[in-house]
Protein backbone atom coordinates (compact mmCIF):
# COMPACT_ATOMS: atom_id res chain seq x y z
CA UNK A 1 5.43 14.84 8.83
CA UNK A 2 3.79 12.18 6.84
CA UNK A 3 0.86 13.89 6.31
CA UNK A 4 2.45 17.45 5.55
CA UNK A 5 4.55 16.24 3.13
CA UNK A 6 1.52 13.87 1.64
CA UNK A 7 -0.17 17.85 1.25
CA UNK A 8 2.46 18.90 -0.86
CA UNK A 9 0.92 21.07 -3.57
CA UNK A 10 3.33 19.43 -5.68
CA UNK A 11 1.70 16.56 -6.06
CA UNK A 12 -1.53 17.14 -7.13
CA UNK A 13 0.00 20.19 -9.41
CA UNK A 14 2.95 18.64 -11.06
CA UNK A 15 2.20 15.07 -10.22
CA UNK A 16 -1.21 15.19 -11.31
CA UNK A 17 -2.31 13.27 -8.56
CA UNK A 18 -5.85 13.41 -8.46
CA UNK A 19 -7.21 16.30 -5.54
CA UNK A 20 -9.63 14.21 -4.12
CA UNK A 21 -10.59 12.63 -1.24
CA UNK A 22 -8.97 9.61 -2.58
CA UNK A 23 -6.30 10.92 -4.10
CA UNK A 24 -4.84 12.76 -0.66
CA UNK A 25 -5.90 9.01 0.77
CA UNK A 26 -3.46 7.80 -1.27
CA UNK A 27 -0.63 10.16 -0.98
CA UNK A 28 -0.67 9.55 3.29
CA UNK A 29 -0.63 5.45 2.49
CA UNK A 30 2.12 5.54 0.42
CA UNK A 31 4.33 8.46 2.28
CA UNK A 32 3.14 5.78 5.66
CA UNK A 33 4.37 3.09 4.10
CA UNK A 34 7.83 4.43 2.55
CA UNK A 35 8.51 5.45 6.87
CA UNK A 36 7.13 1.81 7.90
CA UNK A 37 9.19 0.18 5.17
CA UNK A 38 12.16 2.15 6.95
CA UNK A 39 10.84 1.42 10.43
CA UNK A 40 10.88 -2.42 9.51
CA UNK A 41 14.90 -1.78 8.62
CA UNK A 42 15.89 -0.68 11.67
CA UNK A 43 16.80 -3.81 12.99
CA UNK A 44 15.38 -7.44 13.04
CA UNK A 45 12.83 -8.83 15.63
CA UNK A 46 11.14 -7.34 18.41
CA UNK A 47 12.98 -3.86 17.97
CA UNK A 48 11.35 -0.13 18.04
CA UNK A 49 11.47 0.24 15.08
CA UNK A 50 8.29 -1.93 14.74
CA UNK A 51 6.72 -0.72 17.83
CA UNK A 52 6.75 3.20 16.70
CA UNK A 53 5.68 1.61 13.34
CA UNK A 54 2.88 0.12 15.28
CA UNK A 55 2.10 2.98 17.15
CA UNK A 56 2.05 5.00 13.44
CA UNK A 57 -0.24 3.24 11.78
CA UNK A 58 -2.84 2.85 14.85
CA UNK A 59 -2.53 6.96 15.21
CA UNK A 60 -3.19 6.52 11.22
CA UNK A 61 -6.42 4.60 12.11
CA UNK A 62 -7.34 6.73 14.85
CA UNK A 63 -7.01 10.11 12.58
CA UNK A 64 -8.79 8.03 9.73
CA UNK A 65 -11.47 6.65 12.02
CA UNK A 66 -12.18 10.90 13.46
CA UNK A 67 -11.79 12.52 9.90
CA UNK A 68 -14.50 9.96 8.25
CA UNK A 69 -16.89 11.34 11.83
CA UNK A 70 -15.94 15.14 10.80
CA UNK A 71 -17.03 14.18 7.58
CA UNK A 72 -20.50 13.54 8.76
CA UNK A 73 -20.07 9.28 8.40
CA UNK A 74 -22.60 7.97 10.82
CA UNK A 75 -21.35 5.37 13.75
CA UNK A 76 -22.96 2.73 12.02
CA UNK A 77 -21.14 3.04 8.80
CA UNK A 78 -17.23 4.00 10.19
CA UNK A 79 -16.67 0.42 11.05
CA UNK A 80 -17.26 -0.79 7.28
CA UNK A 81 -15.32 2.22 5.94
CA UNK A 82 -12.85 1.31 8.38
CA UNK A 83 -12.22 -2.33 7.08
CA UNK A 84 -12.36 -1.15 3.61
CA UNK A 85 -9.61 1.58 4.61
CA UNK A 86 -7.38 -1.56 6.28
CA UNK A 87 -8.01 -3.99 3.10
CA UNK A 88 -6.67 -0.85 0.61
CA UNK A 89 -3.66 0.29 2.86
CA UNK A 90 -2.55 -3.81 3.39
CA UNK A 91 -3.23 -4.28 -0.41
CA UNK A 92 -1.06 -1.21 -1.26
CA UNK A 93 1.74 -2.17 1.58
CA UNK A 94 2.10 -5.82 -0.27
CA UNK A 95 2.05 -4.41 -3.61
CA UNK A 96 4.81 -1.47 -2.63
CA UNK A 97 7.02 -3.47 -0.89
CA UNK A 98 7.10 -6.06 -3.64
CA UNK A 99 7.56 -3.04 -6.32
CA UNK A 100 10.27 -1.94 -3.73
CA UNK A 101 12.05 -5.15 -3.98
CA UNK A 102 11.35 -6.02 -7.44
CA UNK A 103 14.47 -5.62 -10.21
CA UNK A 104 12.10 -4.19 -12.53
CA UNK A 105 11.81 -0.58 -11.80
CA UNK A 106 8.39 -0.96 -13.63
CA UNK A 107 6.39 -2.99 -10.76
CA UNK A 108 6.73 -0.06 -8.71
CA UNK A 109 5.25 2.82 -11.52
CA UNK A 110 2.45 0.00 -12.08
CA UNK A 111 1.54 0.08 -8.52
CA UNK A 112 1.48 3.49 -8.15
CA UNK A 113 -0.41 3.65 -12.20
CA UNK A 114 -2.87 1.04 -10.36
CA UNK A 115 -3.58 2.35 -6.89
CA UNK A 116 -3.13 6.13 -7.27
CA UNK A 117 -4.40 6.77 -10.75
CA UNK A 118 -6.39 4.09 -11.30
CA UNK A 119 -5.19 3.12 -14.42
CA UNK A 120 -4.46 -0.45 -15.23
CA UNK A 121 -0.85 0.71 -16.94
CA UNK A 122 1.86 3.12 -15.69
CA UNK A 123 2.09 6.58 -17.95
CA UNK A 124 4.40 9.35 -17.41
CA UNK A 125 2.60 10.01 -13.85
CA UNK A 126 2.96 7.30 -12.86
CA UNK A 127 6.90 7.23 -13.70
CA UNK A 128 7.35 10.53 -12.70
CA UNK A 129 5.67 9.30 -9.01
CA UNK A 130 7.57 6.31 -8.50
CA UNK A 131 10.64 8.49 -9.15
CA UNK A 132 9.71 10.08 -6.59
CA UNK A 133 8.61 7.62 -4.15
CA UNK A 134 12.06 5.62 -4.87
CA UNK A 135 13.38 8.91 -3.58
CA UNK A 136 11.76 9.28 -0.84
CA UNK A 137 13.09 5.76 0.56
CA UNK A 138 16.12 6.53 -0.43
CA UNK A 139 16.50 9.46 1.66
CA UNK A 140 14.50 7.62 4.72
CA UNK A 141 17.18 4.84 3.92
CA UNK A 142 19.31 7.08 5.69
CA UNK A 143 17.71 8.67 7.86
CA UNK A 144 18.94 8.09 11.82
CA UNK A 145 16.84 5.92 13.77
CA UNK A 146 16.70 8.90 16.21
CA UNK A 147 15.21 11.41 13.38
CA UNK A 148 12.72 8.57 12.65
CA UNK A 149 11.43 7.80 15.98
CA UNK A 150 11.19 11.44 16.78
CA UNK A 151 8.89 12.13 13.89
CA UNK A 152 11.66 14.67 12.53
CA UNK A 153 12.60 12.39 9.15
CA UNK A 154 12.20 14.39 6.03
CA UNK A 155 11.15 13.60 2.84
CA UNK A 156 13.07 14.83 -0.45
CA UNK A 157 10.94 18.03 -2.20
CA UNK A 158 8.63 16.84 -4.74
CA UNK A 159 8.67 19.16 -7.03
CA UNK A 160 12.73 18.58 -7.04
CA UNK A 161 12.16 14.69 -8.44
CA UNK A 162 9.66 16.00 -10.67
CA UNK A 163 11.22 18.34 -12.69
CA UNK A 164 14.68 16.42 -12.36
């Protein structure tokens, strides 16, 4: 689901997310991390919620780790990608969460203006993105924990936040 929605035509057309490599890279980190964030909410300590967030984010590695093969990456060089792939998504995670928790709706369209466009301050992309995104938890937000550990959660329509 995470990486459906992170396909979304939407984004790349509307958005104007960039439709690269990178730019689809970034879409599946921050869709992963709005259902971990949620994951993590489910309850405190050694819940499920954090083991099917674990189990996520190693099937993330494990589809990472087999696309960058497909892609021709030789064995020698998928263990450096790999760490660099680990250092960006825990980067982004801290930087999300804090925009998530922040009172300043602005930390969040500077993360996104940062990490996803590259741009050292948010624009209207940006905005429009975090919109979204703040969205998109909201809906998770209440989500059932049995939708979410079924993989059946859904995500609001992009192009819906965009053009609202």
């Amino acid at each position: 689901m995470i990486v459906a929605q992170a396909r979304s035509p939407s984004f790349y057309a509307d958005y104007g997310v960039p439709d690269t490599v990178d730019g689809r890279f970034e879409m599946i980190v921050l869709h992963l991390i709005l259902v971990l964030r949620r994951l993590d909410r489910s309850g405190g300590g050694n819940d499920p919620g954090r083991s099917i967030g674990q189990l996520l984010f190693d099937a993330f590695c494990r589809d990472l780790d087999d696309n960058l093969r497909e892609m021709g990456v030789g064995d020698m060089a998928v263990p450096r990608r790999m760490r660099r792939f680990a250092e960006a998504f825990y980067g982004r995670q801290a930087a999300y969460r804090a925009a998530f928790d922040a009172d300043d709706p602005e930390d969040l369209e500077k993360a996104i203006a940062r990490n996803i466009f590259g741009m050292p301050d948010a624009d209207e992309k940006a905005a429009g993105l975090a919109r979204y995104a703040r969205a998109a938890a909201m809906v998770l937000d209440g989500e059932t924990e049995s939708a979410l550990f079924a993989g059946k959660a859904v995500f609001p329509p992009p192009e819906a936040v965009c053009h609202a």
